[in-house]
N, C-alpha and C. Protein backbone atom coordinates (compact mmCIF):
# COMPACT_ATOMS: atom_id res chain seq x y z
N UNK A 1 31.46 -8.38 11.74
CA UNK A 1 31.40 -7.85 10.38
C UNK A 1 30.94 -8.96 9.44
N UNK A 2 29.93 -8.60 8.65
CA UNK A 2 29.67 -9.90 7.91
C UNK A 2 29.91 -9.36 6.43
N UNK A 3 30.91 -10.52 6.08
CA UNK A 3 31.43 -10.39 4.96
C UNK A 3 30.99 -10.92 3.62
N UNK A 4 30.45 -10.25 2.49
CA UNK A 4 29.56 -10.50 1.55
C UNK A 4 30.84 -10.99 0.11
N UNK A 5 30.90 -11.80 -0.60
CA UNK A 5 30.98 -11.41 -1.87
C UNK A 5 30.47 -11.49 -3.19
N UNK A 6 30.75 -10.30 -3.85
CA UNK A 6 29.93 -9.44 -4.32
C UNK A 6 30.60 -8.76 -5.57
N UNK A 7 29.73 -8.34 -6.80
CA UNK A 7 30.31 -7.71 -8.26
C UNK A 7 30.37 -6.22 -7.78
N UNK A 8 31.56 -5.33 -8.24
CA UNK A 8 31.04 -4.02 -8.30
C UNK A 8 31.64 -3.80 -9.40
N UNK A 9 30.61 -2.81 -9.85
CA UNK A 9 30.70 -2.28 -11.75
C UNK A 9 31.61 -1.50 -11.67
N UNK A 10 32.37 -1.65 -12.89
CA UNK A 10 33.60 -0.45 -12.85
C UNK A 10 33.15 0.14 -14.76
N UNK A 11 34.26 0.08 -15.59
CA UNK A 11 34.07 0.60 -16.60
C UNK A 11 33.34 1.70 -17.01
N UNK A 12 32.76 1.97 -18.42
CA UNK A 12 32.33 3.41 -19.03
C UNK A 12 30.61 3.14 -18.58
N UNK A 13 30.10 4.52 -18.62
CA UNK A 13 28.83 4.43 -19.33
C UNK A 13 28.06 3.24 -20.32
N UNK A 14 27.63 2.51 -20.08
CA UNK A 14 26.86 1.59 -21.00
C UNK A 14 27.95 0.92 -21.76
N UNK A 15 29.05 0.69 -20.83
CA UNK A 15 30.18 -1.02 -21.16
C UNK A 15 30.57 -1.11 -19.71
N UNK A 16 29.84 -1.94 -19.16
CA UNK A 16 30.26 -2.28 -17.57
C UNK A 16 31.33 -3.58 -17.84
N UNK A 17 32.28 -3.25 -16.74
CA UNK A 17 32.66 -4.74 -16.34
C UNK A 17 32.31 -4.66 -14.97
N UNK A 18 32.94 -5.76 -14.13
CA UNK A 18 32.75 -6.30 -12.89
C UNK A 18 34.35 -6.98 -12.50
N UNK A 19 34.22 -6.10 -10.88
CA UNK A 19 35.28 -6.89 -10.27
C UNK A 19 34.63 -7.63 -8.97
N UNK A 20 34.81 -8.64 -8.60
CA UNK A 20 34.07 -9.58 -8.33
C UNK A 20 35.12 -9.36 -6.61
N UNK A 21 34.47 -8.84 -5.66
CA UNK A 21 35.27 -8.21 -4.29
C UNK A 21 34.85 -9.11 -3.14
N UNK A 22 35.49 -9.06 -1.81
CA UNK A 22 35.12 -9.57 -0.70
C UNK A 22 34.82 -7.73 -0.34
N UNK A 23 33.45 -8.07 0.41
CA UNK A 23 33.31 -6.59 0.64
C UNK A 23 32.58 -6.90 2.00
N UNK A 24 32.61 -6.01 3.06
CA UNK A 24 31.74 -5.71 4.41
C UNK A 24 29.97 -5.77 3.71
N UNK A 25 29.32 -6.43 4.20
CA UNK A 25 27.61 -6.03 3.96
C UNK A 25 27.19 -4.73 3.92
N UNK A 26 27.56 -3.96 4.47
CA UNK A 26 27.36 -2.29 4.87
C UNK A 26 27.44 -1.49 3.70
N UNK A 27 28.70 -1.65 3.19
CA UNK A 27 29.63 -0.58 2.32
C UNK A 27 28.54 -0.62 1.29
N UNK A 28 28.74 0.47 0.26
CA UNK A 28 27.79 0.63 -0.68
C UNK A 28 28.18 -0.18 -1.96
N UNK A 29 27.92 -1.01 -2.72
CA UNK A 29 28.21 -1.56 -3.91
C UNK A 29 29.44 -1.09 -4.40
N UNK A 30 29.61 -0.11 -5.19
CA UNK A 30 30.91 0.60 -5.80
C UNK A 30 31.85 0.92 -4.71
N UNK A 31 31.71 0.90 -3.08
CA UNK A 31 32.33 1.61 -2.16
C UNK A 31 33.73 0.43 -1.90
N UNK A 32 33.81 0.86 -0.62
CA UNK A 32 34.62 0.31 0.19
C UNK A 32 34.82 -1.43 0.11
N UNK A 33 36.08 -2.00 0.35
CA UNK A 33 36.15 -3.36 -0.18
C UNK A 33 37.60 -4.09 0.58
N UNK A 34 37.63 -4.97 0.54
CA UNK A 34 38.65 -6.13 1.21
C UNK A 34 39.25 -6.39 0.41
N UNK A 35 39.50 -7.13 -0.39
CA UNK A 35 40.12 -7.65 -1.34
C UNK A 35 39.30 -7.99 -2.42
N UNK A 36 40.26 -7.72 -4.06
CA UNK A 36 39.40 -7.99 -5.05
C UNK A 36 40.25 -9.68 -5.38
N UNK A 37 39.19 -10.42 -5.93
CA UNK A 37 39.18 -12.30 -5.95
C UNK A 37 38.92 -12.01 -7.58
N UNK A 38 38.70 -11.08 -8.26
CA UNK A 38 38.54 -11.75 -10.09
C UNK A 38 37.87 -10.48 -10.55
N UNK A 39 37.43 -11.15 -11.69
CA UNK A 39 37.08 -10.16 -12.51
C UNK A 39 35.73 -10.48 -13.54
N UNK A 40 34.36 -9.87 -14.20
CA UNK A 40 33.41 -10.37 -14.77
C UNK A 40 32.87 -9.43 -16.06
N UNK A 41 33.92 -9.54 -17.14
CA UNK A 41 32.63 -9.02 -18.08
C UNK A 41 32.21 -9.85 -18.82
N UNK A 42 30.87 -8.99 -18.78
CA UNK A 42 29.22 -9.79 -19.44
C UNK A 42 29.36 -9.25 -21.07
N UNK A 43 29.66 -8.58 -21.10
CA UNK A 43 29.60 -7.83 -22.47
C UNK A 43 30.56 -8.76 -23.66
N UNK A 44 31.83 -9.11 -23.13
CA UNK A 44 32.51 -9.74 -24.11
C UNK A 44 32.22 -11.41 -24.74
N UNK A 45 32.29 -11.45 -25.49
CA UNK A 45 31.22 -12.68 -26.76
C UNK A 45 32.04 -13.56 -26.83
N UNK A 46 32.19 -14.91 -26.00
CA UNK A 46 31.87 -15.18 -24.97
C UNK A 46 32.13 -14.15 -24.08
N UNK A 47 30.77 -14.28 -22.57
CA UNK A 47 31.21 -13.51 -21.56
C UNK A 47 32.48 -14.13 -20.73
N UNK A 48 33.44 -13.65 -20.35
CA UNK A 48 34.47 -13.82 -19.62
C UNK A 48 34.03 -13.65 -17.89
N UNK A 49 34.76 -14.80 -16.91
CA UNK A 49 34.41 -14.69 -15.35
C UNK A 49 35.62 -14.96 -15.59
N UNK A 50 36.72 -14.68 -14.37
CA UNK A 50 37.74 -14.96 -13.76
C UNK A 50 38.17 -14.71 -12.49
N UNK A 51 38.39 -15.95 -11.71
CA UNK A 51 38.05 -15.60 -9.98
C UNK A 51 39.99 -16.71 -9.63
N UNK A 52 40.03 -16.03 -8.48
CA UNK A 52 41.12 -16.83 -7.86
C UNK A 52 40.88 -17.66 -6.90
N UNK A 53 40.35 -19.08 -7.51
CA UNK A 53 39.04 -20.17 -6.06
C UNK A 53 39.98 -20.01 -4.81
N UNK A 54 41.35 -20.04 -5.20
CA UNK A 54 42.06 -20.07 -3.74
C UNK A 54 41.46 -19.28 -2.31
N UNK A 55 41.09 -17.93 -3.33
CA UNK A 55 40.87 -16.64 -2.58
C UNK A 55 39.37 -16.72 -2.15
N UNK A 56 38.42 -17.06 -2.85
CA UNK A 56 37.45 -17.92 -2.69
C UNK A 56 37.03 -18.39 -2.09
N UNK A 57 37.60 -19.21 -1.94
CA UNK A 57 37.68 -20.63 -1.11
C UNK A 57 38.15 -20.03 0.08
N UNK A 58 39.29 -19.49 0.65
CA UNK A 58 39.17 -18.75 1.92
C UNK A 58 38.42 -17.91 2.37
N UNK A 59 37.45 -17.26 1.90
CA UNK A 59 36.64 -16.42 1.92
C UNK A 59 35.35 -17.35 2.48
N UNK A 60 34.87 -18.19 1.95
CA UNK A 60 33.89 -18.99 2.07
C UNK A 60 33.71 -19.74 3.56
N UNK A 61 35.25 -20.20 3.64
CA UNK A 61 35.54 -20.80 5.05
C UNK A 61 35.92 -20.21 6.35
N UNK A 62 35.66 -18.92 5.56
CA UNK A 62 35.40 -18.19 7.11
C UNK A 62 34.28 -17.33 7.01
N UNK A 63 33.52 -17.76 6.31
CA UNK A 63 32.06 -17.18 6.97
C UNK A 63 31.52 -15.81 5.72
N UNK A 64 32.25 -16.13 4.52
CA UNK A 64 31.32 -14.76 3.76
C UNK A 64 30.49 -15.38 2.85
N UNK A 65 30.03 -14.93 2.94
CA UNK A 65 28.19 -15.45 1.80
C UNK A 65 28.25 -15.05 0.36
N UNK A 66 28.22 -15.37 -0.76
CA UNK A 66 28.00 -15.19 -2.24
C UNK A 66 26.89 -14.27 -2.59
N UNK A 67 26.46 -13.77 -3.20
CA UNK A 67 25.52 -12.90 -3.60
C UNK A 67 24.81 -14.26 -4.11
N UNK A 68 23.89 -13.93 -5.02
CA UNK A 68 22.97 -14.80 -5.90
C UNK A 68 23.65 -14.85 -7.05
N UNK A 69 24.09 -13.34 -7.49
CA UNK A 69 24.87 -13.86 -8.66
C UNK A 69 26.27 -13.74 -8.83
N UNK A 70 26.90 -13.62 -7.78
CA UNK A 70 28.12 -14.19 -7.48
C UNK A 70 28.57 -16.00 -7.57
N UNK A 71 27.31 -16.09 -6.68
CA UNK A 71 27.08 -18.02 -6.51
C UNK A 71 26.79 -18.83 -7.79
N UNK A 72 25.65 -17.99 -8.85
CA UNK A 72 26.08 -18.44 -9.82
C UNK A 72 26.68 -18.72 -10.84
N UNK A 73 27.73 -17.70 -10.60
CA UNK A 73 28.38 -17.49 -11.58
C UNK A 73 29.85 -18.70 -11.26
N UNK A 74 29.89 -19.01 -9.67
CA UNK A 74 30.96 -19.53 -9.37
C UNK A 74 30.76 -21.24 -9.96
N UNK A 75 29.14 -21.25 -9.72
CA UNK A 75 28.79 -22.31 -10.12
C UNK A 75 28.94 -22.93 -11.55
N UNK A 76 28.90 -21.83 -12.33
CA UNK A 76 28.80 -22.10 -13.92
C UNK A 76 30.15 -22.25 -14.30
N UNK A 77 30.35 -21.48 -13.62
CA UNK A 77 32.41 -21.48 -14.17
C UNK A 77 33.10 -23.11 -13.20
N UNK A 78 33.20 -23.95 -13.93
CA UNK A 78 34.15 -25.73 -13.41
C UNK A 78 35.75 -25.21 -13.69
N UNK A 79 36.56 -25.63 -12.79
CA UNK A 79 37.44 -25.30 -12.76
C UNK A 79 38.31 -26.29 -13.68
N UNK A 80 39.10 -26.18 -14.30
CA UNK A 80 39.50 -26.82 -15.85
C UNK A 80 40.86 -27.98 -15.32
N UNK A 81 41.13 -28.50 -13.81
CA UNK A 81 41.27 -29.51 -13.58
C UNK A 81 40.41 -30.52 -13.47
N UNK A 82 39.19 -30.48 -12.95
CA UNK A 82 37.90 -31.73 -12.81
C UNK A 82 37.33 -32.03 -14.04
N UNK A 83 37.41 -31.16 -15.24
CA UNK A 83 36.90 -31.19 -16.22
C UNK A 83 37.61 -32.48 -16.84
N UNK A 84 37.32 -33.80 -17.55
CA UNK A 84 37.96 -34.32 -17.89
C UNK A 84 37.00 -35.67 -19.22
């Protein structure tokens, strides 16, 4: 099973958020899912990301792959211990 993670849109009509999932490659975007690791809305001024690296970070080390914009988003977001 290769394990992707990945945003799926939740919210209204034209105000998306994003919950940011470990999901199977297969399942359809909005579908089926493993565990949800955070949360992403774009809409709020600043946009808000919030991920649990723990969960993350286990995810990673056993073999699931980031989307493109999963990866960047993990990238942009420094975790506010290294920051100094």
């Amino acid at each position: 099973m290769a394990v992707k993670l990945r945003l799926m849109r939740m919210g209204k009509k034209k105000q998306p958020f994003y919950r940011v999932v470990a999901a199977d490659s297969r399942s359809p975007r909005d579908g089926r899912f493993i565990e949800i690791l955070g949360t992403y809305e774009p809409r709020a001024e600043p946009s808000r990301f919030s991920v649990d690296r723990d969960k993350v970070a286990r995810w990673i080390g056993n073999g699931a792959q980031p989307t493109e914009t999963v990866a960047r988003l993990l990238a942009r977001e420094e975790p506010a211990s290294e920051v100094s």
